[in-house]
Protein backbone atom coordinates (compact mmCIF):
# COMPACT_ATOMS: atom_id res chain seq x y z
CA UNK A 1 27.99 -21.40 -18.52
CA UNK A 2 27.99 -25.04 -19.24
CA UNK A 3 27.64 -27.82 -16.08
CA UNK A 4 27.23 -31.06 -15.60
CA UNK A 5 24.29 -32.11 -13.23
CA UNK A 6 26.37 -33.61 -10.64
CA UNK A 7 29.02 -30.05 -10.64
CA UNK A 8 25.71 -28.20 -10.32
CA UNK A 9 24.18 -30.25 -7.19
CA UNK A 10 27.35 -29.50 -5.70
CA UNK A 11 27.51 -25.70 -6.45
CA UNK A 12 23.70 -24.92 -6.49
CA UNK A 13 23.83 -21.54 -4.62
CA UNK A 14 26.34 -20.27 -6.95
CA UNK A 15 24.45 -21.09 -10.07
CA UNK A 16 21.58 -19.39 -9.08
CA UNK A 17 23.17 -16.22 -8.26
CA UNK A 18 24.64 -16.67 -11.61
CA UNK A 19 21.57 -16.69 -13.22
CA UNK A 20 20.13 -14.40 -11.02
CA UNK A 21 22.45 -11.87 -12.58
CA UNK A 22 21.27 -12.53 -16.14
CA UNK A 23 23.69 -15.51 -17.02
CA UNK A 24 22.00 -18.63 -18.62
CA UNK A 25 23.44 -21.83 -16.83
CA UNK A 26 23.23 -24.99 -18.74
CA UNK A 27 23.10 -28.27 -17.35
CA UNK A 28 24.00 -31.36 -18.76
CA UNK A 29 23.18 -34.70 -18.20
CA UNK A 30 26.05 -37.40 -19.93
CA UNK A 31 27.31 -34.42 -22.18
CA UNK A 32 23.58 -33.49 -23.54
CA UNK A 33 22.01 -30.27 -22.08
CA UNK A 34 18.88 -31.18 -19.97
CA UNK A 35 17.48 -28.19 -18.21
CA UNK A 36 18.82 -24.22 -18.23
CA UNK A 37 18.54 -21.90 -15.09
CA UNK A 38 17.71 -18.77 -16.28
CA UNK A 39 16.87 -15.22 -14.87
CA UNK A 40 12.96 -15.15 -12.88
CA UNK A 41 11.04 -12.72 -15.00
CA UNK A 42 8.95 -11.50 -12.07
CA UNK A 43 9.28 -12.20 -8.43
CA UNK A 44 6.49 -14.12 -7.01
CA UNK A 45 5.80 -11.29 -4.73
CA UNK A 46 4.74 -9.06 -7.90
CA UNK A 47 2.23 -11.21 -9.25
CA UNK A 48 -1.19 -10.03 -8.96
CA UNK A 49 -3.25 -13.07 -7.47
CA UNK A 50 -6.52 -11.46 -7.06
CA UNK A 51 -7.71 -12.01 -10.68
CA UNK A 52 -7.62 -15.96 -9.90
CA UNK A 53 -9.07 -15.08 -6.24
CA UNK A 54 -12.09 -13.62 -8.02
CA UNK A 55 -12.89 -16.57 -10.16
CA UNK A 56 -12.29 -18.62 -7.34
CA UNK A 57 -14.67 -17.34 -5.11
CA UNK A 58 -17.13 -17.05 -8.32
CA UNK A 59 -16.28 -20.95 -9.07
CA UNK A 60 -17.02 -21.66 -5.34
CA UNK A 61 -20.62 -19.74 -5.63
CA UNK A 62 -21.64 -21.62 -8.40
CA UNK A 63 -21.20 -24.67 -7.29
CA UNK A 64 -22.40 -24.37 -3.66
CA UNK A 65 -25.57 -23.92 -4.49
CA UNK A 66 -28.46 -25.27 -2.32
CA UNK A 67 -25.79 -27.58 -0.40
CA UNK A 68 -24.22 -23.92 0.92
CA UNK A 69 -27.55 -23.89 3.35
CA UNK A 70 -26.96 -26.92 4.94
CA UNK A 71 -24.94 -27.57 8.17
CA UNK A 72 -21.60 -26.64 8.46
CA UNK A 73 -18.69 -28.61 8.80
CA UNK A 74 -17.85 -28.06 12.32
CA UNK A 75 -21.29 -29.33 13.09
CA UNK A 76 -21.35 -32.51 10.92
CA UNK A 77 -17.89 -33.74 12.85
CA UNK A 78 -19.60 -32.82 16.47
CA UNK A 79 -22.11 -35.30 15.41
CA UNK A 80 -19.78 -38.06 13.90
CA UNK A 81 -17.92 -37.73 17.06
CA UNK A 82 -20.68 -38.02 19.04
CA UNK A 83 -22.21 -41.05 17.82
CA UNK A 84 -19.33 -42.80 18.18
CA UNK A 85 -19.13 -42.26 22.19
């Protein structure tokens, strides 16, 4: 299906499930297509995060280094607070 940005503002909803259903939508912008809604490969709920969580938490250990020891947060802002009082 072919549709102009303005038709497809109007009718989002029904685009989507369109393309939810396998059908490309194309939308135009002054007759040239722009963009193209298409069927979601994979849910967001199926990807598998905890590859990235690992490196994460692997980034964060390597860079906290010495600093890690220090005080911690909560205690830095009781003493900002503090001195200004």
């Amino acid at each position: 299906m072919v549709t102009s940005l303005r038709e497809g503002k109007a009718n989002l909803s029904r685009l989507v499930e369109m393309a939810s259903r396998g059908e490309d939508v194309l939308i135009t912008v002054r007759g040239k297509v722009k963009a193209r809604l298409t069927k979601a490969q994979m849910a967001v709920s199926q990807i598998d995060n905890r590859p990235w969580a690992d490196g994460l938490r692997e980034f964060h250990k390597s860079i906290a280094g010495p600093a890690a020891s220090g005080p911690a947060i909560e205690q830095i802002l009781a003493e900002d607070r503090a001195d200004r009082v």
